[in-house]
Protein backbone atom coordinates (compact mmCIF):
# COMPACT_ATOMS: atom_id res chain seq x y z
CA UNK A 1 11.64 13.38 -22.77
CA UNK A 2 13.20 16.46 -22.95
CA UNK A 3 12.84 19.49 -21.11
CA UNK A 4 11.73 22.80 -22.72
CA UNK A 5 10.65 26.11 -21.44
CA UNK A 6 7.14 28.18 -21.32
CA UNK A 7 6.50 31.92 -21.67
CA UNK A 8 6.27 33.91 -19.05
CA UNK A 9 3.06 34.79 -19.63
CA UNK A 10 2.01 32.12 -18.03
CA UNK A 11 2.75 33.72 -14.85
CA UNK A 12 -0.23 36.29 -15.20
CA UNK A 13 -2.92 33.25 -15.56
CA UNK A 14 -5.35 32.77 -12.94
CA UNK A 15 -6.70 29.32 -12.09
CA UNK A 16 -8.49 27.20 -14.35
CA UNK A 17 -11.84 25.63 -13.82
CA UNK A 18 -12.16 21.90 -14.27
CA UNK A 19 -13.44 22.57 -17.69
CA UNK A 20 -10.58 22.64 -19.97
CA UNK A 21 -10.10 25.97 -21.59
CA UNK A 22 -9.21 24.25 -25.55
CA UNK A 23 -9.73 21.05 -26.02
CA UNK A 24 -9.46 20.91 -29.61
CA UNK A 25 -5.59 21.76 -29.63
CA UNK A 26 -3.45 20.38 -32.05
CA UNK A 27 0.00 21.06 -31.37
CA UNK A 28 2.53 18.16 -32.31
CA UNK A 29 4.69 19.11 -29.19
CA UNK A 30 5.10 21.14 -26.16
CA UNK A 31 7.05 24.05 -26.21
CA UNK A 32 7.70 27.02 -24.86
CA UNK A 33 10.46 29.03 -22.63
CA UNK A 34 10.73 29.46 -18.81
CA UNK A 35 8.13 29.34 -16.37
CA UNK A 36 9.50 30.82 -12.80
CA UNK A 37 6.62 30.50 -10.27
CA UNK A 38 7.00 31.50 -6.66
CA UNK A 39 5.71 28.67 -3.98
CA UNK A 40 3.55 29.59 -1.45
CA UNK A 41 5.64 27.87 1.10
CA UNK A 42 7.28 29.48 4.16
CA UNK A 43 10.86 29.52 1.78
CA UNK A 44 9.28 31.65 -0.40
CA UNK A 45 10.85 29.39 -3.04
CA UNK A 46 11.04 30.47 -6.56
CA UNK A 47 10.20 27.22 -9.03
CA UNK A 48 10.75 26.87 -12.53
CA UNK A 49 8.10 24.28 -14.22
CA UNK A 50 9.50 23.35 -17.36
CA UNK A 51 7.50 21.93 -20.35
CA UNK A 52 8.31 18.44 -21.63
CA UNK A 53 8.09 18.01 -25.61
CA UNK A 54 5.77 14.94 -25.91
CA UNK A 55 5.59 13.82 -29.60
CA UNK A 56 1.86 13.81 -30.12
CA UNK A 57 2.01 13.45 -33.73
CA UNK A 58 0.34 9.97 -33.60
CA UNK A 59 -2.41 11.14 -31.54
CA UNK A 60 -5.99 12.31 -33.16
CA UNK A 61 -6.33 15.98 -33.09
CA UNK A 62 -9.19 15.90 -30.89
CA UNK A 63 -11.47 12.72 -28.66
CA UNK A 64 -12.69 10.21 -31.25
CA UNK A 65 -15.88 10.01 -29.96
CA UNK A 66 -18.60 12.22 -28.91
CA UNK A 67 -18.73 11.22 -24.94
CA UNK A 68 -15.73 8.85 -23.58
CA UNK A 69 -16.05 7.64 -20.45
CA UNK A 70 -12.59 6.91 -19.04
CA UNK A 71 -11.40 4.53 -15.40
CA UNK A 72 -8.95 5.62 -13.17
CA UNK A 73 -7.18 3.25 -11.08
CA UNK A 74 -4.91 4.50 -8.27
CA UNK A 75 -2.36 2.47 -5.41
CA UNK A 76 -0.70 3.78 -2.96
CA UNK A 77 1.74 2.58 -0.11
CA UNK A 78 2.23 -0.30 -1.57
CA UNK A 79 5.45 -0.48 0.31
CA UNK A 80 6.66 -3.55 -1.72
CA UNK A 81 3.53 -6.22 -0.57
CA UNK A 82 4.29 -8.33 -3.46
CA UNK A 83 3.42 -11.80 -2.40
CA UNK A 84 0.12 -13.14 -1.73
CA UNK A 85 -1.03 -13.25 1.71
CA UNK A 86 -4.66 -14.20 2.25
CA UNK A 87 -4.21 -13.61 6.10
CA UNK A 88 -3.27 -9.47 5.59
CA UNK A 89 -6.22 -9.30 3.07
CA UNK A 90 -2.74 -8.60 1.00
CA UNK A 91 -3.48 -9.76 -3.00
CA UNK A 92 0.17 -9.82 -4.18
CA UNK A 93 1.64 -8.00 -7.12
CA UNK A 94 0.98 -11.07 -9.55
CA UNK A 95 -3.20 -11.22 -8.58
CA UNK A 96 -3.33 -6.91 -8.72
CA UNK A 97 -1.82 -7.43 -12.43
CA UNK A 98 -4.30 -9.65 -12.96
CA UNK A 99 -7.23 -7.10 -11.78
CA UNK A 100 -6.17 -4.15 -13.66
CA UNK A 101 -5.96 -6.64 -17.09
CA UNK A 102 -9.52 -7.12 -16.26
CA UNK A 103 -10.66 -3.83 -15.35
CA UNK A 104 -8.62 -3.12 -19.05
CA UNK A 105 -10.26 -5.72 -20.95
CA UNK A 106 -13.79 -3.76 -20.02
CA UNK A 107 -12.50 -0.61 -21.56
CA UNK A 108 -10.45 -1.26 -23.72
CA UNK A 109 -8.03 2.37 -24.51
CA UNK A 110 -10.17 3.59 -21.97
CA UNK A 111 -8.33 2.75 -18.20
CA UNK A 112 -5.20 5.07 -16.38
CA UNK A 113 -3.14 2.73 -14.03
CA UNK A 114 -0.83 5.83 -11.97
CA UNK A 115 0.50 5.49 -8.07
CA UNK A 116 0.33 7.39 -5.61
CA UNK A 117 3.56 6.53 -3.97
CA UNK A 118 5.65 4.44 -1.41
CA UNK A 119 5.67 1.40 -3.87
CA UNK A 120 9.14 -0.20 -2.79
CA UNK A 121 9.53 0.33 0.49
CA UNK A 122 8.43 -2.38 3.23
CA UNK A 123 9.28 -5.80 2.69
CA UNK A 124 11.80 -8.23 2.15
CA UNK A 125 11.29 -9.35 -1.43
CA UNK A 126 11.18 -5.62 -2.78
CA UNK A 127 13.98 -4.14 0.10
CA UNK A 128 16.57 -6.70 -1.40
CA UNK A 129 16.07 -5.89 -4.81
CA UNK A 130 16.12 -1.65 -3.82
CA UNK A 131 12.55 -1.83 -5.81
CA UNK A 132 14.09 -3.24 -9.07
CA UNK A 133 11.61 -5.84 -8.62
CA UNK A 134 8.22 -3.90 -8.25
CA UNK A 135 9.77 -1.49 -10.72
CA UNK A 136 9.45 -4.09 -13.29
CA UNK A 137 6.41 -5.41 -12.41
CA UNK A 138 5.03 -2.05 -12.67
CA UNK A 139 6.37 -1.65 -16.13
CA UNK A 140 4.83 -4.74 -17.09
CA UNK A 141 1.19 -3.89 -15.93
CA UNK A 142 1.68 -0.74 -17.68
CA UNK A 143 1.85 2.18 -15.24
CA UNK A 144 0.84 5.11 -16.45
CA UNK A 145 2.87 7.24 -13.85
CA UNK A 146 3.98 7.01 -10.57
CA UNK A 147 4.25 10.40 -7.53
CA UNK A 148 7.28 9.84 -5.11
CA UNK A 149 6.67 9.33 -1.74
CA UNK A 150 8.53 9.66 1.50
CA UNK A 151 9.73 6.44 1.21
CA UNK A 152 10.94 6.46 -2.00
CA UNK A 153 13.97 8.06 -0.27
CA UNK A 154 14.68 5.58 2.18
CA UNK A 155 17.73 4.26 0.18
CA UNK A 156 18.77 7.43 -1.10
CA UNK A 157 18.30 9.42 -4.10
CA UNK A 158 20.50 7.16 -5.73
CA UNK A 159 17.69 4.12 -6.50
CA UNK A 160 15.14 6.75 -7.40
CA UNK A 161 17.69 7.71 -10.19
CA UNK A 162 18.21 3.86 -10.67
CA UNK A 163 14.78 3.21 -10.59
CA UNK A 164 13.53 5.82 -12.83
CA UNK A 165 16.09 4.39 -15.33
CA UNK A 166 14.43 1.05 -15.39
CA UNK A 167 10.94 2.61 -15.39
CA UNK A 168 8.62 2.81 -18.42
CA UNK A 169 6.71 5.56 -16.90
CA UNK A 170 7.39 8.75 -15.56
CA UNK A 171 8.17 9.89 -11.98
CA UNK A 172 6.25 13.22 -10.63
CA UNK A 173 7.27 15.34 -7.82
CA UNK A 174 6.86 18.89 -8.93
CA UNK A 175 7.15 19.99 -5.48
CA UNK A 176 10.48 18.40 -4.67
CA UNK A 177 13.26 20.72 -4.96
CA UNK A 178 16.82 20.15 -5.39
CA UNK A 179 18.37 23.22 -3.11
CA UNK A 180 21.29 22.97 -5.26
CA UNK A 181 19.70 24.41 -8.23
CA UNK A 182 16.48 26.07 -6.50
CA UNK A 183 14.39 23.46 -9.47
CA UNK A 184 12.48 20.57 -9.29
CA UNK A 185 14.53 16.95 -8.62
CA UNK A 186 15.96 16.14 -11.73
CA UNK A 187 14.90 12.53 -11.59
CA UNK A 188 10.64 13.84 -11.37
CA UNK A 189 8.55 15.68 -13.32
CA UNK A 190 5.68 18.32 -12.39
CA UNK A 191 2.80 16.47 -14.75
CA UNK A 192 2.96 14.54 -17.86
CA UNK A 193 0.31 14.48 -20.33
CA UNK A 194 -0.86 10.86 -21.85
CA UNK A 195 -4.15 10.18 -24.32
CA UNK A 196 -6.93 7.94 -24.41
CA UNK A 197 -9.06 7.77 -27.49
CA UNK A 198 -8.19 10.97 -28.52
CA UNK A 199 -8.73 12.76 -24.83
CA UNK A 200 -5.98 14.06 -23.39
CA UNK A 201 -5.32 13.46 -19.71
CA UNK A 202 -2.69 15.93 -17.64
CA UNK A 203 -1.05 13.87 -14.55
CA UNK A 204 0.17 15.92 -11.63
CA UNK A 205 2.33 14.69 -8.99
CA UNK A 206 3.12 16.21 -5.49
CA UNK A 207 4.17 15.20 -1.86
CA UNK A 208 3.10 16.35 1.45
CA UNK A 209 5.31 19.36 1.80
CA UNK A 210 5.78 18.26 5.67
CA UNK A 211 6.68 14.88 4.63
CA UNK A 212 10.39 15.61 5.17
CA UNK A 213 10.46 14.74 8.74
CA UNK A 214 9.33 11.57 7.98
CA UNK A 215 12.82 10.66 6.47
CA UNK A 216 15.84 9.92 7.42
CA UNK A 217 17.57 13.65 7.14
CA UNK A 218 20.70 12.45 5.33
CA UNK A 219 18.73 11.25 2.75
CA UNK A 220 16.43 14.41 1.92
CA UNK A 221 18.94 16.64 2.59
CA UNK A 222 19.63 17.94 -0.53
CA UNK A 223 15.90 18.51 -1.25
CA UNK A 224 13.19 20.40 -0.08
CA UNK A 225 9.65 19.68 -0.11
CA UNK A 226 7.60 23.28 -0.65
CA UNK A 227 3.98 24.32 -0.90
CA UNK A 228 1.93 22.31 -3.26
CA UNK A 229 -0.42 25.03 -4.49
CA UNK A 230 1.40 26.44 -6.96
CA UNK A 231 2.59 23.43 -8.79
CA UNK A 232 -0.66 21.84 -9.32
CA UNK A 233 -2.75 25.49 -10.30
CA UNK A 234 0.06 26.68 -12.56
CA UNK A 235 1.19 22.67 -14.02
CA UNK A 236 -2.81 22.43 -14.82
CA UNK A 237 -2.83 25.76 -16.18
CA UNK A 238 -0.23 24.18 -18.65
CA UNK A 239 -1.74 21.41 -19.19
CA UNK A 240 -4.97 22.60 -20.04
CA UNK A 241 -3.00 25.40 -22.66
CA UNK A 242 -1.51 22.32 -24.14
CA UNK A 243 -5.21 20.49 -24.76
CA UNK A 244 -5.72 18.50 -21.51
CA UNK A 245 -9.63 17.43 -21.23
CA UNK A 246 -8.97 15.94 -18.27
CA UNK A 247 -6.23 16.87 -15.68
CA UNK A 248 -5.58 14.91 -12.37
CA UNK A 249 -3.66 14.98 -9.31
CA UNK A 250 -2.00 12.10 -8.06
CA UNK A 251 -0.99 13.20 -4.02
CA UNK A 252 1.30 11.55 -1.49
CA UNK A 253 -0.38 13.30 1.26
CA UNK A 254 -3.64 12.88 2.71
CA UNK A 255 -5.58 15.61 0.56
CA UNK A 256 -4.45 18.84 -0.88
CA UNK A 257 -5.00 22.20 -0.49
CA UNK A 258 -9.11 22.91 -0.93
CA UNK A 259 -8.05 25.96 -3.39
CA UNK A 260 -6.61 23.80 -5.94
CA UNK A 261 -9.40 21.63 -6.85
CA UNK A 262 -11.02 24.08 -9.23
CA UNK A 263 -8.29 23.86 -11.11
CA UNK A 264 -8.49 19.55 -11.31
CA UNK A 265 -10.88 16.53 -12.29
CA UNK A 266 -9.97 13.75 -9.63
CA UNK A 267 -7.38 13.61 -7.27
CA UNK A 268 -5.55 10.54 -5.89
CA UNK A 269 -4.31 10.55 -2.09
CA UNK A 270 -2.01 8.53 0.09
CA UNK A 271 -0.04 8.34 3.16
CA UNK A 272 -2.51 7.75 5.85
CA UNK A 273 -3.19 4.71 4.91
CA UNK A 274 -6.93 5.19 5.01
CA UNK A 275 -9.71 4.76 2.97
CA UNK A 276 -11.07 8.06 1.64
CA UNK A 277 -14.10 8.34 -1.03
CA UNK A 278 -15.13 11.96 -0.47
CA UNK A 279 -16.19 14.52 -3.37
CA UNK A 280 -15.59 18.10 -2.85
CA UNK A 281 -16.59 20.47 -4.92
CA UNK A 282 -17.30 18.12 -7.80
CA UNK A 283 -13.86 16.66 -7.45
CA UNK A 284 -13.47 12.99 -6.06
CA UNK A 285 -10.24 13.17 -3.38
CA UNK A 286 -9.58 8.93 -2.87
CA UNK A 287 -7.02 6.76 -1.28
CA UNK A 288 -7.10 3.35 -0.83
CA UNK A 289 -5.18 1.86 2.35
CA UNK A 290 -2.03 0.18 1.86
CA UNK A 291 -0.75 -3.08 1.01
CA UNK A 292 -2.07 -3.63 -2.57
CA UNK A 293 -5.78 -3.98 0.19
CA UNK A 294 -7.49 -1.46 -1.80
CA UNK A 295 -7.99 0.19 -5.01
CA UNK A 296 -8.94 3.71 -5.95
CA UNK A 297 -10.91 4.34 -8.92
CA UNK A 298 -12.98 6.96 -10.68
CA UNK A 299 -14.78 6.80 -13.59
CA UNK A 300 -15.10 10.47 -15.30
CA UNK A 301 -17.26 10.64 -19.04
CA UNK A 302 -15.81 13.80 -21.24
CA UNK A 303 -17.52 15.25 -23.80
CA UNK A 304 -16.81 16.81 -26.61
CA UNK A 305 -19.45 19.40 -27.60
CA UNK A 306 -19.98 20.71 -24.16
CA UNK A 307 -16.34 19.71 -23.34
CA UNK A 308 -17.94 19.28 -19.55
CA UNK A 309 -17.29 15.86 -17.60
CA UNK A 310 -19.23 14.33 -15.32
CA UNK A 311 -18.12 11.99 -12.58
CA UNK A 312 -19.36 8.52 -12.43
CA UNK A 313 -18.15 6.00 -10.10
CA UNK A 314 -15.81 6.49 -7.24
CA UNK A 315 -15.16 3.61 -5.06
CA UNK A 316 -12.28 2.30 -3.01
CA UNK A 317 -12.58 -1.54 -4.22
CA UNK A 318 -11.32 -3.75 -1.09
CA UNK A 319 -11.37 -7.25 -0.11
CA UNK A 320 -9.36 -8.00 -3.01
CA UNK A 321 -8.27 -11.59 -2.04
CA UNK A 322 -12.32 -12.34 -1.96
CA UNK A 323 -12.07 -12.13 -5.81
CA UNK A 324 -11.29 -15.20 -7.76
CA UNK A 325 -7.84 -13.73 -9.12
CA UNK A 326 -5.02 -15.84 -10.25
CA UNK A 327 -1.69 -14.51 -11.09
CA UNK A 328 -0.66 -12.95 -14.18
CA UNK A 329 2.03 -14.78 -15.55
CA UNK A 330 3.80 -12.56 -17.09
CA UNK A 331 4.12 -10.46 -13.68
CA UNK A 332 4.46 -13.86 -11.84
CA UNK A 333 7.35 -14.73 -13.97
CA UNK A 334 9.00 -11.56 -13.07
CA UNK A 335 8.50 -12.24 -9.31
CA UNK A 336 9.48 -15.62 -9.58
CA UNK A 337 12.81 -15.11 -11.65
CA UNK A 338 14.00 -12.27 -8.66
CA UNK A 339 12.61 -14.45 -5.55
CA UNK A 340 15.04 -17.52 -6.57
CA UNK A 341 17.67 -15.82 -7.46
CA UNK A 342 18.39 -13.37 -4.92
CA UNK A 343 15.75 -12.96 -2.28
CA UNK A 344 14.75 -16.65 -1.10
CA UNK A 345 17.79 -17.48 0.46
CA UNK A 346 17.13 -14.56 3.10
CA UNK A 347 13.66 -14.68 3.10
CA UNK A 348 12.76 -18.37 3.89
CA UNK A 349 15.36 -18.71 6.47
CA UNK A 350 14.02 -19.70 10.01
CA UNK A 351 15.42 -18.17 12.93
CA UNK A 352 13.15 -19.55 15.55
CA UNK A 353 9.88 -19.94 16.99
CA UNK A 354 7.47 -17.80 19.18
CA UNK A 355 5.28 -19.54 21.23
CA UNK A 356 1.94 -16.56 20.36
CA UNK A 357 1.57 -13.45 18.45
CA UNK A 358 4.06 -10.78 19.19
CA UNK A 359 3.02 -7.26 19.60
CA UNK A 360 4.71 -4.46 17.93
CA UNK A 361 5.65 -3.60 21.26
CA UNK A 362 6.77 -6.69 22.26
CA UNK A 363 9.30 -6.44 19.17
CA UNK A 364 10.38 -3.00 19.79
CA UNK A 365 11.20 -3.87 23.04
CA UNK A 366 12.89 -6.98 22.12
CA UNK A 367 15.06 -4.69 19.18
CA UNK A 368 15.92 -1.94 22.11
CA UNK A 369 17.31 -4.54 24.06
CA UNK A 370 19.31 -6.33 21.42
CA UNK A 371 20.51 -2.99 20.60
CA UNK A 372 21.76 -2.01 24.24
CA UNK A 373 23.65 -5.30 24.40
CA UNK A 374 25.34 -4.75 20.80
CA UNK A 375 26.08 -0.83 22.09
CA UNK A 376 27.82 -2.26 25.51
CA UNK A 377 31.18 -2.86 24.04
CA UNK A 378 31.04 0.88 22.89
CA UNK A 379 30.09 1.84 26.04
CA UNK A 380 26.17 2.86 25.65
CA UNK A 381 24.08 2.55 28.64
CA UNK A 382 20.82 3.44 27.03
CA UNK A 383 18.89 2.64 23.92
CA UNK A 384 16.34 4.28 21.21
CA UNK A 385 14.23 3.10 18.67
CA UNK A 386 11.07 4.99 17.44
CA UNK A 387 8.11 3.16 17.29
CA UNK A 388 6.85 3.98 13.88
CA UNK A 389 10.02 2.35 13.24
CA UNK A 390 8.42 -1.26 13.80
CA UNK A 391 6.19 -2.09 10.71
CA UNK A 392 4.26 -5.73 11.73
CA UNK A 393 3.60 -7.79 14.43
CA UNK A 394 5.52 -11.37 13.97
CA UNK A 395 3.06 -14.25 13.84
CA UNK A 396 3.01 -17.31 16.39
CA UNK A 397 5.21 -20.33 16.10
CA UNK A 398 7.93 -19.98 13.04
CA UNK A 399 9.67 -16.77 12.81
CA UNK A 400 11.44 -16.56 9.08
CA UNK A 401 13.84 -13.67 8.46
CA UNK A 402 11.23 -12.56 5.76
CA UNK A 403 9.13 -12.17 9.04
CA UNK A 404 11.75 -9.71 11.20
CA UNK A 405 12.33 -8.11 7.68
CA UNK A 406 8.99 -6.85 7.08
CA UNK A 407 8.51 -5.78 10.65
CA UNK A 408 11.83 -3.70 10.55
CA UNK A 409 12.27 -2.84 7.46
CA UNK A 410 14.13 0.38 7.43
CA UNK A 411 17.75 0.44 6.70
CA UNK A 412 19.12 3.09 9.59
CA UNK A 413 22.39 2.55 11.01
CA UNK A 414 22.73 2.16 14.52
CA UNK A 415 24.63 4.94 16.15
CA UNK A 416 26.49 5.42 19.37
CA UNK A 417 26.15 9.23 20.34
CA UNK A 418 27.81 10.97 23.15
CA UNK A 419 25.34 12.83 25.15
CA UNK A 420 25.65 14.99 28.70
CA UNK A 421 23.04 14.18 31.10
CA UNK A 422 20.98 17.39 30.19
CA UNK A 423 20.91 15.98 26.63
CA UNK A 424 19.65 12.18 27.95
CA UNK A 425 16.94 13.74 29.78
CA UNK A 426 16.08 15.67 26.27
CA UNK A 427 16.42 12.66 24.80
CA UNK A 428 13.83 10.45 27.22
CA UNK A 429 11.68 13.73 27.11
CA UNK A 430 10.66 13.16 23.68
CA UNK A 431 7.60 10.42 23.10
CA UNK A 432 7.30 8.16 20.74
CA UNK A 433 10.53 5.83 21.37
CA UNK A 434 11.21 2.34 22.89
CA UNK A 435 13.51 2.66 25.40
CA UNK A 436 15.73 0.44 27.14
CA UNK A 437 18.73 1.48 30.02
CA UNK A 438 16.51 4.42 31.71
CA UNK A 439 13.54 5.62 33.13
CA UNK A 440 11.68 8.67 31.38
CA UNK A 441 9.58 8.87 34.00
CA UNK A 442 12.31 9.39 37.06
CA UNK A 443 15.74 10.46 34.67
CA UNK A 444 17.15 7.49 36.41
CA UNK A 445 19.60 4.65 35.01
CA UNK A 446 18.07 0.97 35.23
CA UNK A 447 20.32 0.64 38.47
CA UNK A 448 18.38 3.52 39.98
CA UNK A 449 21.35 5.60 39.70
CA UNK A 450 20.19 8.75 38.88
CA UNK A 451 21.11 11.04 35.33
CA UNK A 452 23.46 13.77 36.37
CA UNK A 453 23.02 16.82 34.06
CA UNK A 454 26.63 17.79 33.28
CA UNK A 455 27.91 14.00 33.45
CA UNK A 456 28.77 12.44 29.86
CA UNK A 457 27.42 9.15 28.45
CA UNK A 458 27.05 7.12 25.74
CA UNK A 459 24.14 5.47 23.89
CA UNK A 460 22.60 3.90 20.98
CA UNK A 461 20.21 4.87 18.79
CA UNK A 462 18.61 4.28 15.49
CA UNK A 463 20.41 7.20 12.70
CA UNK A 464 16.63 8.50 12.15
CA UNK A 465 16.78 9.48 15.63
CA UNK A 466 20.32 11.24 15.58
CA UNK A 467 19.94 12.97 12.69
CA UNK A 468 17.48 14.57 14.07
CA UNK A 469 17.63 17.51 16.08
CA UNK A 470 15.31 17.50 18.36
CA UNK A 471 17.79 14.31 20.04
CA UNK A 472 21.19 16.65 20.63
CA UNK A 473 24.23 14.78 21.01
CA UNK A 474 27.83 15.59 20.19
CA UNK A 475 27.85 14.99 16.11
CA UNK A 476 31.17 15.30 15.58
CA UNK A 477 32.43 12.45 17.80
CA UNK A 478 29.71 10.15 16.80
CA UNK A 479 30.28 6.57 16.47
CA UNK A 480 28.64 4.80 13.18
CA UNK A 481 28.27 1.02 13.67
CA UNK A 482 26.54 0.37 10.13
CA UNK A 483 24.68 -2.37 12.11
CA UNK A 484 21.16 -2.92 11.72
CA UNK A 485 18.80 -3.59 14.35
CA UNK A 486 16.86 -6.48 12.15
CA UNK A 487 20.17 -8.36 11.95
CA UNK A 488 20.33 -7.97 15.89
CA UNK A 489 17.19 -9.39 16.65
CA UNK A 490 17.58 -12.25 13.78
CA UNK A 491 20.37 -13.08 15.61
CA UNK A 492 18.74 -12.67 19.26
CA UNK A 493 16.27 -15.30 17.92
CA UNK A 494 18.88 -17.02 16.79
CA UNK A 495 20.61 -17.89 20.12
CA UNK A 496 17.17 -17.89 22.31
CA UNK A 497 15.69 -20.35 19.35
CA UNK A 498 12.09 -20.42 20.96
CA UNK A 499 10.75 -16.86 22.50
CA UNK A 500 7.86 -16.61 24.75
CA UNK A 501 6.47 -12.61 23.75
CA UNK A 502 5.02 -12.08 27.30
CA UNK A 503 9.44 -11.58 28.28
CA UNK A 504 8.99 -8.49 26.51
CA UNK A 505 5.82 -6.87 28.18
């Protein structure tokens, strides 16, 4: 679609109500010149929301009925759960397709399928293909539109541009700026505008504007995330100028700013993983866990002489895999074509056996001290890996590499960073780390020798830790390994073959 430009009068609008101000518009196509809004985040940023041109010229002029009552279905954090495991309450890509074909076949041109965000993130099967693979499952099921979330940047901007590519739907972020041009991403949109027997429905997208620190800083740092509130009043505003009925907000954060929601019909959350159902205001905020273990969805009747809407159902539908779902084939095929030709080979190899459960303690413990004997030869004494860093558990008896994949699956390099003594203690200091080589407790060495402040040493740690800065070492003489800690502890399972989990209490 291409970009156009609104008037600046837009600017002097106030925010809109949830009843659309003309829903009777006409237009063939969105137009207009620039829009500069100023974000209420602490930048201060000034945003320009541009306009797409959306040929509506096959669209009726106004709803085609008298009352339409219209479903909205929602995921989020998918992170890339697209085979079917009954154990994890997880229904797989191919079973979800399956659901929403259903859920389509009861209203027919009457359902919105849109994400919330962190789709390809998380396991083996999606990590391997960089999200090609849930990427074109989505486009099969017929995604309406999809928010980026934080871990849509794990790999880099570069496979959100490739992914957006492949996509048959758009990608929203109005809130992501590029701080090379002081706009919004090029590769997302604020809102996009679709139609449903004749009633037109206005899609926002935004991300937690402190979501940044929840990626790896190399990866966000051309972008910044600012203040919501102004991108979803003013892209609504728009929208409802341009004959939205309906306008929605689909959120990768755990609910947005209480002042927006007159200005919205349903919003869509994510992040947290939880399950939220709450109405404020009149306005359903949902989420639905994580996984492909829950589904949001609203149900929202519009009509046309009073041009009110009134909200029907809002549930978070869970315990999918109860539901006598097969797989779609055509989504099946899709999965099936990618698994045996690039990701079975990795996932179904064995590299050992565990004789119970182990912990996600018991594995970070396990990676820290893989990692400390990999950082010997470069001289590291100590090692760091966060703990949010560790996904899953790994289940008793055999351990697949599928299995260590989808409990690490974050691609951070390890790196060996030269640190005084003063910066180690810093370094121990801050929670939420495994540890392994040193005591936070007494600043002491495993040998009891003790830290000395102005003394300089070496360790290892996990990029997402050394880029940032509250873990100071000396940057410039940094040593990148472009190891990864889930091929270390494949391999440590490997050589030990069968591992007892109570070693690594």
């Amino acid at each position: 679609m291409n970009k156009v430009l609104l008037p600046l009068l837009l600017l002097a609008l106030g925010l809109m109500s949830c009843t659309p101000a003309n829903s009777s518009s006409s237009s063939s196509s969105l137009t207009g010149s620039s829009s500069s809004i100023t974000s209420s985040s602490e930048e201060n940023v000034s945003v320009s929301i541009p306009d797409f041109s959306i040929d509506t010229s096959s669209w009726p002029s106004e709803p085609i009925n008298e009352s339409t009552t219209l479903d909205f279905y929602s995921i989020n954090d998918f992170h890339g759960a697209v085979g079917y495991n009954l154990p994890n309450k997880e229904p797989g890509i191919a079973r979800l397709a399956t659901y929403f074909d259903e859920r389509e076949a009861a209203n027919p041109n009457g359902t919105v399928l849109v994400s919330a965000g962190d789709m390809w993130q998380g396991s083996a099967d999606s990590n391997i293909t960089h999200g090609e693979l849930v990427t074109d499952c989505m486009n099969a099921m017929n995604f309406d539109a999809m928010e980026i979330g934080n871990h849509e940047f794990d790999w880099t901007d570069s496979f959100i541009y490739a992914n957006r590519d492949r996509a048959d739907f758009p990608f929203l972020g109005g809130n992501i700026i590029d701080k090379t041009t002081g706009q919004i991403a090029e590769f997302a949109d604020a809102y996009t505008m679709i139609e449903r027997q004749g009633v037109r429905i206005g899609i926002i997208g935004v991300i937690g504007s402190t979501l940044e620190s929840s990626i790896l800083t190399s990866a966000v740092a051309n972008y910044n995330f600012v203040s919501p509130i102004s991108i979803i009043t003013q892209s609504a505003q728009i929208l409802r100028d341009h004959g939205a009925n309906i306008v929605i907000v689909l959120d990768h954060n755990d609910s947005v700013p209480t002042n927006v929601l007159s200005s919205v019909d349903a919003v869509f959350n994510a992040h947290s993983h939880e399950t939220q159902n709450e109405v404020e205001s009149g306005v359903p905020e949902m989420q639905g866990l994580y996984n492909g273990r829950a589904i949001s969805h609203v149900s929202l009747t519009y009509n046309k002489t009073t041009n009110l809407i009134t909200l029907g159902t809002h549930e978070v539908v869970q315990n999918l895999t109860a539901l006598p779902l097969t797989e779609a084939s055509d989504v099946q095929t899709i999965y099936d074509d990618y698994y045996n030709s690039v990701i079975k080979t990795v996932k179904e190899e064995v590299v050992g056996t565990l004789t119970g459960e182990m912990s996600k303690a018991q594995l970070g413990k396990m990676a820290v001290e893989s990692m400390l004997d990999f950082g010997t030869s470069y001289g590291a004494s100590v090692a760091f890996h966060n703990t949010g860093g560790i996904r899953a558990t790994l289940p008793s008896g055999t351990v697949t590499f599928g299995d260590v994949y989808a409990a690490l699956p974050f691609d951070n390099d390890l790196i060996i960073c030269s640190v005084t003594g003063l910066q180690l203690k810093n370094w121990l200091a801050n929670g939420g780390n495994y540890v392994v080589g040193a005591s936070r407790n007494t600043n002491t060495f495993a040998d009891g020798s003790s830290i000395v402040d102005g003394a300089a040493y070496k360790i290892i740690a996990i990029s997402y830790l050394s880029e940032d800065t509250m873990y100071p070492h000396d940057v410039a003489n940094q040593i990148n390994t472009h190891a990864l800690v889930r091929d270390l502890v494949r391999q440590a399972f490997l050589n030990l073959v069968t591992v007892d989990p109570s070693d690594y209490n």
